[in-house]
Protein backbone atom coordinates (compact mmCIF):
# COMPACT_ATOMS: atom_id res chain seq x y z
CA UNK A 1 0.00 0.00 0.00
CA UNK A 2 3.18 1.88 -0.18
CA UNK A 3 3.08 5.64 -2.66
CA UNK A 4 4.32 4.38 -5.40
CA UNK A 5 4.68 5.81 -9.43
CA UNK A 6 4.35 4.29 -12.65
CA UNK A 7 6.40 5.64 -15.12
CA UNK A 8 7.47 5.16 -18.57
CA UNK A 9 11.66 6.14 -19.66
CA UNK A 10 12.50 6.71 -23.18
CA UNK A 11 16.25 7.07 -24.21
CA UNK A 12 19.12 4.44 -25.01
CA UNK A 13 21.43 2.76 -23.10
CA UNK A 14 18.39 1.70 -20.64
CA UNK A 15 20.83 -0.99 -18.77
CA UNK A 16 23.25 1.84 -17.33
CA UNK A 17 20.39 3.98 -15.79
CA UNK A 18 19.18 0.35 -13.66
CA UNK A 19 22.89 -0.29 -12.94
CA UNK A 20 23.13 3.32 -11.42
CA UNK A 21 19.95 3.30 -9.07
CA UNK A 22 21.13 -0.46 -8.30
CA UNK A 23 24.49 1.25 -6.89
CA UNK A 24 22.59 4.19 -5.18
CA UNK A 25 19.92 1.57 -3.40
CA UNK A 26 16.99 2.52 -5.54
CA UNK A 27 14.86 -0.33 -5.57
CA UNK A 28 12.93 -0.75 -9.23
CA UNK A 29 9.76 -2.98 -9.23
CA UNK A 30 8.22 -4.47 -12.28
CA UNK A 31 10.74 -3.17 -15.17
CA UNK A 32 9.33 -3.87 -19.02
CA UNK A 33 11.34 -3.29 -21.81
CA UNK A 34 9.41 -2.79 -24.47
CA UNK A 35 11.99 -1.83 -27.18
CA UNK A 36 15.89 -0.58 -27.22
CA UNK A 37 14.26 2.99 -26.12
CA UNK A 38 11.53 2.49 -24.26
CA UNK A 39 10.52 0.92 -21.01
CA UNK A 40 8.25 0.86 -17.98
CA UNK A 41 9.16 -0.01 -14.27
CA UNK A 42 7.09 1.05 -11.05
CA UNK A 43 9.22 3.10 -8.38
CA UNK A 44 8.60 4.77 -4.90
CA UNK A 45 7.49 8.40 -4.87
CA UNK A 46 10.72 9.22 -2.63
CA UNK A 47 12.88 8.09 -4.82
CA UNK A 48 11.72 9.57 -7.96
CA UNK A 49 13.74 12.58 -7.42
CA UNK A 50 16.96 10.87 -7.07
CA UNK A 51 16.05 8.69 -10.02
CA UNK A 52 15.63 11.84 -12.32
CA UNK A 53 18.80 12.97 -11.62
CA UNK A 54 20.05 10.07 -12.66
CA UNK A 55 18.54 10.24 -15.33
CA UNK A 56 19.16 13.91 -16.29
CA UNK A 57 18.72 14.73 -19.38
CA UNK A 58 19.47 11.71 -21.02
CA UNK A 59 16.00 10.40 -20.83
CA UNK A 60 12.26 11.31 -20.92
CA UNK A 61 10.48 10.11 -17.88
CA UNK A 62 6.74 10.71 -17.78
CA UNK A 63 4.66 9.24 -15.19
CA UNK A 64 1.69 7.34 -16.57
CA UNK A 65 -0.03 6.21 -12.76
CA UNK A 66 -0.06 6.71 -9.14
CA UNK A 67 -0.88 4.08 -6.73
CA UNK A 68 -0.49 3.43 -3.14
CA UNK A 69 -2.81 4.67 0.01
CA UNK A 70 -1.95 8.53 -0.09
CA UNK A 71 -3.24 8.69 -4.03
CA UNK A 72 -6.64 6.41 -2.66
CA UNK A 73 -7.26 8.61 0.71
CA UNK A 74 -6.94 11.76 -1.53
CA UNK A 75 -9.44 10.14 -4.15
CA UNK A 76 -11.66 9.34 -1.13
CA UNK A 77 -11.52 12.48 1.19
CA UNK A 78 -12.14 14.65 -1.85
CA UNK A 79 -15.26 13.40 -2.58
CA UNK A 80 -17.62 13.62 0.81
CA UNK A 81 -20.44 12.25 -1.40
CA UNK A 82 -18.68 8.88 -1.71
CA UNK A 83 -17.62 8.86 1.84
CA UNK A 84 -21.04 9.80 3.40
CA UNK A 85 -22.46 6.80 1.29
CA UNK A 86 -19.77 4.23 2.50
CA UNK A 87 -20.87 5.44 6.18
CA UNK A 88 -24.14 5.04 5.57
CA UNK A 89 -23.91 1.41 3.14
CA UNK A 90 -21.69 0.28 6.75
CA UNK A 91 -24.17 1.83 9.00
CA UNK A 92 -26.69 -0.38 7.23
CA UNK A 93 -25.09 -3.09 7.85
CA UNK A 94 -24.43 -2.81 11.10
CA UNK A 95 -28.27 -2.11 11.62
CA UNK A 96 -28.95 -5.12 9.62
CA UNK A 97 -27.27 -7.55 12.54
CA UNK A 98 -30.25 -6.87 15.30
CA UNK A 99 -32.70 -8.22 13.46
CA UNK A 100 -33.96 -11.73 11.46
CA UNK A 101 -33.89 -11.58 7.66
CA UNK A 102 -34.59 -15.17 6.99
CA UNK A 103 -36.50 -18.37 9.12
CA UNK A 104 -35.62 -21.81 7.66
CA UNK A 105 -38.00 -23.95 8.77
CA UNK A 106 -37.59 -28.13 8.76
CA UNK A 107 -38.34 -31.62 9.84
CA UNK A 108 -42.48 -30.67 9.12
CA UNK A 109 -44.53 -33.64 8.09
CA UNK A 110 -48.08 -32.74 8.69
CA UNK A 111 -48.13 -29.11 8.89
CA UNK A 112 -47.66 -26.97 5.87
CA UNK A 113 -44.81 -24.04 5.86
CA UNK A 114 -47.20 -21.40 5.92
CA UNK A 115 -49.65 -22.82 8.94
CA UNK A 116 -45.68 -23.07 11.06
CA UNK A 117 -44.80 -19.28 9.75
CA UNK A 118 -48.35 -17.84 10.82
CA UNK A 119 -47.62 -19.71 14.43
CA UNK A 120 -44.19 -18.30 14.23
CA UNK A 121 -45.84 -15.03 13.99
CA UNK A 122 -48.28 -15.05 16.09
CA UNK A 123 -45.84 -15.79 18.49
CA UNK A 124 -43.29 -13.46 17.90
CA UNK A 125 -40.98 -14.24 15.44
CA UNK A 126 -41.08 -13.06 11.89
CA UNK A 127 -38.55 -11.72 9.23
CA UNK A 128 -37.90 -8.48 10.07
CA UNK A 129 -38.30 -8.82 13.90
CA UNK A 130 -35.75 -8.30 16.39
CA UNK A 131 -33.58 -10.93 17.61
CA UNK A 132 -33.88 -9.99 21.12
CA UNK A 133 -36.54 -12.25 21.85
CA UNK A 134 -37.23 -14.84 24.70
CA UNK A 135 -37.08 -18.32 22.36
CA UNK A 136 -37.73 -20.36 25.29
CA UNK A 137 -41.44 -18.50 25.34
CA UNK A 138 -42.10 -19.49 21.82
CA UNK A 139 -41.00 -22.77 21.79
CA UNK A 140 -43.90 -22.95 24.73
CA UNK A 141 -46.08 -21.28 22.56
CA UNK A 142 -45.66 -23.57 19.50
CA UNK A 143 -46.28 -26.67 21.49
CA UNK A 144 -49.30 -25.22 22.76
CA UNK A 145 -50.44 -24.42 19.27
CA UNK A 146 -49.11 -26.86 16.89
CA UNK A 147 -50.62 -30.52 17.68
CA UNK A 148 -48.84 -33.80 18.23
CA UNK A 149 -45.40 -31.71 18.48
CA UNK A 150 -42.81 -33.57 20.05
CA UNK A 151 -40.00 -31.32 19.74
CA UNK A 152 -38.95 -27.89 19.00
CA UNK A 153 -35.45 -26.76 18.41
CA UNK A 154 -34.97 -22.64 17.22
CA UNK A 155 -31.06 -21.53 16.56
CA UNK A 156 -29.94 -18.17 15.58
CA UNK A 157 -27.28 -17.88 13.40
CA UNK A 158 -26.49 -14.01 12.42
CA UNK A 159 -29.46 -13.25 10.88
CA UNK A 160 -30.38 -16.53 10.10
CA UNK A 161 -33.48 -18.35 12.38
CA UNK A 162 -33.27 -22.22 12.32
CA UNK A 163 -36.68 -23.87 13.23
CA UNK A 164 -36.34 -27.60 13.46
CA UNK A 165 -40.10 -29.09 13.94
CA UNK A 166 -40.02 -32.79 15.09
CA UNK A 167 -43.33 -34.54 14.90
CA UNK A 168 -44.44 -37.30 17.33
CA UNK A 169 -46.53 -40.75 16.41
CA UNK A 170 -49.99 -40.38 16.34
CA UNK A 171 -52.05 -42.46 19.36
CA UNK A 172 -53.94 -45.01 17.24
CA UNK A 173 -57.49 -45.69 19.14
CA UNK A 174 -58.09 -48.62 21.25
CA UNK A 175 -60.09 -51.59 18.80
CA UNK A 176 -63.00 -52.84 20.42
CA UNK A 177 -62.47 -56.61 19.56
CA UNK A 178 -65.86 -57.75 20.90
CA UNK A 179 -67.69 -55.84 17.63
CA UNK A 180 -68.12 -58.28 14.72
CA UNK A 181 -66.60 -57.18 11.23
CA UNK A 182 -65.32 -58.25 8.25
CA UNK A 183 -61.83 -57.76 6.51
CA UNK A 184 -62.77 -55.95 3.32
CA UNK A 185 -59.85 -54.97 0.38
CA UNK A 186 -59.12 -51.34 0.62
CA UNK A 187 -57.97 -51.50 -2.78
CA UNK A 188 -58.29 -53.26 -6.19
CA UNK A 189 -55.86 -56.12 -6.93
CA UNK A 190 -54.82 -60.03 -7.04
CA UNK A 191 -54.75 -61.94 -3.75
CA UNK A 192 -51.47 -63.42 -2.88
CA UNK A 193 -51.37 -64.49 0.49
CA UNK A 194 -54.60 -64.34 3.30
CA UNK A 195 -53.29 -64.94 6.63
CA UNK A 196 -57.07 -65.17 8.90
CA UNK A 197 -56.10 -65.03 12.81
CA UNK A 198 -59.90 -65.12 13.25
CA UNK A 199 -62.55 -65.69 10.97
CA UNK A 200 -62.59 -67.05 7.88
CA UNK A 201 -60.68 -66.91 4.55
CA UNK A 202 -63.18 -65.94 1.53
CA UNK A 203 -60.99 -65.18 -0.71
CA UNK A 204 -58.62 -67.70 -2.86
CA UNK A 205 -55.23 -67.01 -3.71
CA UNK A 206 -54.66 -65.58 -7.31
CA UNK A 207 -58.71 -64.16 -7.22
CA UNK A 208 -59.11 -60.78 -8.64
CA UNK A 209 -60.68 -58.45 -5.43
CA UNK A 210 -62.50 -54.91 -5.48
CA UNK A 211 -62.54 -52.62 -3.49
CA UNK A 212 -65.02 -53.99 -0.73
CA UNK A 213 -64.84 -57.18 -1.53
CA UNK A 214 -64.68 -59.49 1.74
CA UNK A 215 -60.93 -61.18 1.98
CA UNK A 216 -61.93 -62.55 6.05
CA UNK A 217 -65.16 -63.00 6.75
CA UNK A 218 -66.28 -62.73 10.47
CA UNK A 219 -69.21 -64.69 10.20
CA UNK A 220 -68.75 -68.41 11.37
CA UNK A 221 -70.64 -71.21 10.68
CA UNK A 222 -70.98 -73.42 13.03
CA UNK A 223 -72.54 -77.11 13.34
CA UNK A 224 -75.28 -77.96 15.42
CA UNK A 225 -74.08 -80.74 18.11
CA UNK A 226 -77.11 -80.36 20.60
CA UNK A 227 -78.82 -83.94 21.67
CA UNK A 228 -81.91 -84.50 19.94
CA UNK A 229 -80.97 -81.98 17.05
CA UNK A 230 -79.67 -83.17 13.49
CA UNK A 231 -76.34 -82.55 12.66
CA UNK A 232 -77.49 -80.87 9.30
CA UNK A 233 -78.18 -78.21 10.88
CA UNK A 234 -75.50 -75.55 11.23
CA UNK A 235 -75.83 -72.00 12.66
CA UNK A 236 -73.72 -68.92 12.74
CA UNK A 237 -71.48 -67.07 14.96
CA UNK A 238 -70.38 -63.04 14.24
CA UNK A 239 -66.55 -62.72 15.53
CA UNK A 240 -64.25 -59.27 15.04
CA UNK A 241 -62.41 -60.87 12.02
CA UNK A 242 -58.73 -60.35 12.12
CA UNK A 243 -55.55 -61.25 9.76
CA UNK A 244 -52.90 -60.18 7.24
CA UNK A 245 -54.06 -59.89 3.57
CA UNK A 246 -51.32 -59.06 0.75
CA UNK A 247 -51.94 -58.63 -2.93
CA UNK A 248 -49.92 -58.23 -6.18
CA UNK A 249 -50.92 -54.40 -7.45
CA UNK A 250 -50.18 -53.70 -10.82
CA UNK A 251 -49.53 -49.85 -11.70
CA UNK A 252 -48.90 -48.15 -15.19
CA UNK A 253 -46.85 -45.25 -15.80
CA UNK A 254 -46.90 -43.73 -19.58
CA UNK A 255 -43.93 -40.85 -20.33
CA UNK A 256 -43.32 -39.14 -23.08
CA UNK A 257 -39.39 -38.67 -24.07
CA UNK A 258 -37.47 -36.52 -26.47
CA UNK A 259 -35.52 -38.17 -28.97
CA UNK A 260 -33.26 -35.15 -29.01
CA UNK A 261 -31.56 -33.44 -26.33
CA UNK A 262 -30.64 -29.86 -26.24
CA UNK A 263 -27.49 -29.72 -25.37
CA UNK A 264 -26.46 -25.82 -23.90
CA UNK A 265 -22.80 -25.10 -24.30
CA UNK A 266 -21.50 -21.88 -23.31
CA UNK A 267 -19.26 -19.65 -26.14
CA UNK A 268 -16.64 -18.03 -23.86
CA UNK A 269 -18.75 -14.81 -23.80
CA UNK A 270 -20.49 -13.07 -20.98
CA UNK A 271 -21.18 -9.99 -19.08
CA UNK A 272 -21.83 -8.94 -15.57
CA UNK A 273 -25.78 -7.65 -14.61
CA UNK A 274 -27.13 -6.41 -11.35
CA UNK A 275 -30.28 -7.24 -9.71
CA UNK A 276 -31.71 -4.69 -7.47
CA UNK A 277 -35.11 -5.42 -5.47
CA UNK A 278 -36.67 -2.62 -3.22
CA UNK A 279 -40.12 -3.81 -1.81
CA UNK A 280 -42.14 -5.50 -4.44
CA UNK A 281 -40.30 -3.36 -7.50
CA UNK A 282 -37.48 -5.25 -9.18
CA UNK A 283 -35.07 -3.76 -11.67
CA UNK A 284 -32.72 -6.17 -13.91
CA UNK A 285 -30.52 -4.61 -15.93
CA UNK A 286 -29.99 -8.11 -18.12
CA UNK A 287 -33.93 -7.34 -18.86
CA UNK A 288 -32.95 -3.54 -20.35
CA UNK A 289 -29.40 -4.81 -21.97
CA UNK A 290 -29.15 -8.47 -23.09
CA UNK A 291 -27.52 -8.83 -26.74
CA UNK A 292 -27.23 -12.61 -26.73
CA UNK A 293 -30.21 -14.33 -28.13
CA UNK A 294 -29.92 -17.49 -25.74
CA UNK A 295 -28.28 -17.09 -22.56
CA UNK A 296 -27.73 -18.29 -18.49
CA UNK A 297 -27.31 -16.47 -15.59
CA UNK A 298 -25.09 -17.72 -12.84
CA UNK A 299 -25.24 -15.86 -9.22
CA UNK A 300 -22.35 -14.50 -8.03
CA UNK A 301 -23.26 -12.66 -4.56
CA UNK A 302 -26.51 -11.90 -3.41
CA UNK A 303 -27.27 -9.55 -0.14
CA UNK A 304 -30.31 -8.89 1.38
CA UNK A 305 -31.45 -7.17 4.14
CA UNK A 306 -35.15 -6.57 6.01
CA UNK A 307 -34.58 -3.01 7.86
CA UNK A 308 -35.50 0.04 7.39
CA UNK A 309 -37.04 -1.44 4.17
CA UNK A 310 -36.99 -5.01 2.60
CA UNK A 311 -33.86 -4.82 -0.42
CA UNK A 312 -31.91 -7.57 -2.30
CA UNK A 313 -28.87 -6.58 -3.93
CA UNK A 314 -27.18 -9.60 -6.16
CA UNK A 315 -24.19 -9.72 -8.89
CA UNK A 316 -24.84 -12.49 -11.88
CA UNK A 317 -22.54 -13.21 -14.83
CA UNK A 318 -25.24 -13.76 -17.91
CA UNK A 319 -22.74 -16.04 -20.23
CA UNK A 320 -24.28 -16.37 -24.09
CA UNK A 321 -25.51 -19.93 -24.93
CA UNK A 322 -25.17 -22.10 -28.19
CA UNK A 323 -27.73 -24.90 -28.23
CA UNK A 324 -27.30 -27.77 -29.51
CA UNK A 325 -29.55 -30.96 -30.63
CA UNK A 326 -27.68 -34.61 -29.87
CA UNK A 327 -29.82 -37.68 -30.49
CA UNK A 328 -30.49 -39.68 -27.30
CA UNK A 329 -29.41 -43.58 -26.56
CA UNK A 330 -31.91 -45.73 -25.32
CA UNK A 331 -29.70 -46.10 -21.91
CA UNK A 332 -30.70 -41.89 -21.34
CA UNK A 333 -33.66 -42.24 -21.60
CA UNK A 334 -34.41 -45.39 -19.50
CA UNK A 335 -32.26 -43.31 -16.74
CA UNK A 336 -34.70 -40.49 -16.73
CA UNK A 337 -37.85 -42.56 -16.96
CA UNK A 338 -36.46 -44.60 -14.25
CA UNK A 339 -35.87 -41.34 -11.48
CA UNK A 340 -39.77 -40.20 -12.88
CA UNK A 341 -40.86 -43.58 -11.78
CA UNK A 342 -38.91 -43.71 -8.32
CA UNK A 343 -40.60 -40.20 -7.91
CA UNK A 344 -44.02 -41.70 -8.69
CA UNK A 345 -43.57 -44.74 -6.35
CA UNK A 346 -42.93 -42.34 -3.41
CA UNK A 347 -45.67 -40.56 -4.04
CA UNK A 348 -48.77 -42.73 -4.59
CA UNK A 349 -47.57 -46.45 -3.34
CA UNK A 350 -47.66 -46.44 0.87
CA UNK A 351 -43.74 -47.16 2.13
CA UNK A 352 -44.52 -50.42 2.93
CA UNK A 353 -44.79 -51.70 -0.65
CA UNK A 354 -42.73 -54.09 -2.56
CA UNK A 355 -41.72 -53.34 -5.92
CA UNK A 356 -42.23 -57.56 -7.32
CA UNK A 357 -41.04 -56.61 -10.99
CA UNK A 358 -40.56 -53.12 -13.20
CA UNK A 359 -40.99 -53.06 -17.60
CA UNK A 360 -40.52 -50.70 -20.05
CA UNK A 361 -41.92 -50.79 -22.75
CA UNK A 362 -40.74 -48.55 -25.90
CA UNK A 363 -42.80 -46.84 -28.65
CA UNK A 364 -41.58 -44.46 -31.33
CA UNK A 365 -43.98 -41.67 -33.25
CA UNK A 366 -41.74 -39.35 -35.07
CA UNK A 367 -39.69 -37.38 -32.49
CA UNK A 368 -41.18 -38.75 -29.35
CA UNK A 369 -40.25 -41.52 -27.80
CA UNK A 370 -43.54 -43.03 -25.47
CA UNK A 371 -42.36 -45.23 -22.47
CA UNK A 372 -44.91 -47.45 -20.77
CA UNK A 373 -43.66 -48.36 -17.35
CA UNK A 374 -45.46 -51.66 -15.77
CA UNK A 375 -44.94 -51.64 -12.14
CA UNK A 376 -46.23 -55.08 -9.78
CA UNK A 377 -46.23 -54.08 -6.01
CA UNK A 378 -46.73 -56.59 -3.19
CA UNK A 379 -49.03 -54.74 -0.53
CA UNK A 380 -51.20 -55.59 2.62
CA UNK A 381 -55.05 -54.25 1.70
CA UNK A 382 -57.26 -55.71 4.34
CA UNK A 383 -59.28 -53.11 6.26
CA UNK A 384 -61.92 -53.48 8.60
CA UNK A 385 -65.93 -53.37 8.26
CA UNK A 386 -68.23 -53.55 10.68
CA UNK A 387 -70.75 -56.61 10.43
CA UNK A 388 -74.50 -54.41 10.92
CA UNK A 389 -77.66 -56.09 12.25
CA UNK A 390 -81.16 -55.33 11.59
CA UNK A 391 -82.65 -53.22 9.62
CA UNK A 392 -79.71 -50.91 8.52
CA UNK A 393 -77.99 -54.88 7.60
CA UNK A 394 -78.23 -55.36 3.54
């Protein structure tokens, strides 16, 4: 950070003017020759007298730059516009540290993010509040609100609020085994194995159920042995039917995949833009100046900041994009039809199923490739249905 002076010397016999300031301890810092009378080299602003009279009239010395922290406080106490803004851009900042500007919120199941934030508020906590707040109170207050909670955990990290929502096992209620029912199949699908603990099996292994469609029946017949009656005769008894049913349930998945892929490869060029939100008004300047027809922005640092008003300053490099079309293989295209199916499976088979067998099936209409996906799952159906007397029985 040293004062320091750029200059350019013009003049032959270049060699015998570094020799002398070598002699006279007059250090020389990044020396370019650029011809037999011409060069550049960087040397302290004390020294610049002695080095012109060195020089004398031998050579033309011209400075070019000045560097170091005298030239830079000069620049900056000249200007009290720039240095009122720096005080105020730091005091800004400084504000910015006694209050939250962001809640990250995890671990919710049941609850949506919105019902937690509107507790969180209600309570206290919000972006923009201050961070001088009893946590303890509103981890109370969240348990109180927030049903089958089993624990809370709220960090503060700068301006940063971790919530950390941990949800406990619902209390299933108490059967009452002496009421007679049925096990009925929740859902369609082929019968693979009926394991009755009581009552009995009605359906055969391999049979095609409905939904409905009694798998354990809790009606029992049972044979007359009374003296003095015939052994034809055989009555019923109503039990609370109970067992493990499991069924083979077929699911089919259609998708619809590009033979081509665009391929986006980047041509070297780019330019910086700035992104500048204050309240709900946005200005981009990639939106007023953007010569590239195709193009990709890439963040580079973002700030944002809640007091005195809401503002998000960020930096992006927009780099110009060539597209280009490559013809897929079969294996791409099974890979992406495979992670749409494993998103699929999580979200309409229950976590207890087994995946039996998967097929894919391929079909080709100009362009688009259609994939049929045949899924078998092994899952457990049987439900409960109560067994109704008189005149409400069909």
């Amino acid at each position: 950070m040293e004062h320091y002076l750029l200059i350019k010397v013009e003049g032959f016999k270049q060699q015998e003017l570094i020799s002398e300031c070598m002699k006279k301890n007059i250090p020389l810092r990044n020396i370019k020759i650029k011809n037999n009378i011409e060069m550049t080299l960087k040397i302290r602003n004390e020294d610049f007298v002695s080095f012109k009279s060195i020089g004398k009239n031998k050579y033309r010395i011209t400075i070019i730059s000045e560097g170091g922290y005298i030239p830079l406080l000069s620049l900056i106490l000249d200007n009290k516009a720039r240095i009122c803004g720096i005080f105020i851009f730091v005091l800004i900042i400084y504000f910015q540290t006694f209050f939250i500007s962001e809640i990250r919120i995890e671990g919710y199941e049941m609850f949506t993010e919105r019902e937690i934030r509107e507790c969180l508020k209600e309570g206290g906590m919000f972006e923009g509040c201050k961070k001088s707040m009893n946590l303890e109170k509103l981890k109370l207050y969240l348990y109180d609100k927030l049903d089958n909670v089993a624990f809370v955990s709220i960090n503060l990290k700068g301006c940063l609020a971790e919530v950390k929502i941990v949800e406990g096992t619902i209390n299933l209620e108490k059967v009452d085994k002496s009421r007679p029912c049925n096990i009925v199949a929740d859902k369609e699908g082929y019968v693979y194995k009926v394991t009755p603990i009581e009552g009995i099996r009605a359906a055969d292994t391999g049979s095609y159920v409905k939904k409905g469609d009694v798998i354990i029946s809790g009606t029992v017949p049972v044979k007359s042995t009374a003296y003095g009656q015939p052994e034809s005769d055989v009555t019923e008894r109503y039990v609370h039917a109970e067992g493990k049913v499991l069924a083979k349930i077929p699911y089919r998945f259609v998708y619809n995949q590009s033979l081509y892929e665009i391929i986006k490869k980047p041509t070297g060029n780019f330019f910086y833009a700035l992104d500048l939100t204050l309240g709900e008004k946005r200005i981009r300047t990639a939106d007023v100046y953007n010569p590239y027809e195709v193009s990709a922005a890439d963040e580079i640092k973002t700030f944002k900041g809640v007091r005195p008003f809401p503002f998000s300053f960020s930096l992006s490099k927009i780099n110009e994009i060539e597209l280009q079309s490559k013809k897929r293989s079969r294996e791409d295209m099974e890979k992406a039809v495979n992670k749409l199916v494993r998103q699929e499976i999580k979200e309409k088979l229950p976590k207890n199923a087994q995946i039996l067998n998967k097929s894919l099936y391929f079909g080709k209409e100009k362009n688009i490739i259609e994939v049929a996906v045949m899924i078998e799952s092994l899952q457990e159906i049987g439900m409960e249905q109560e067994i109704v007397f008189g005149e409400h029985a069909e």
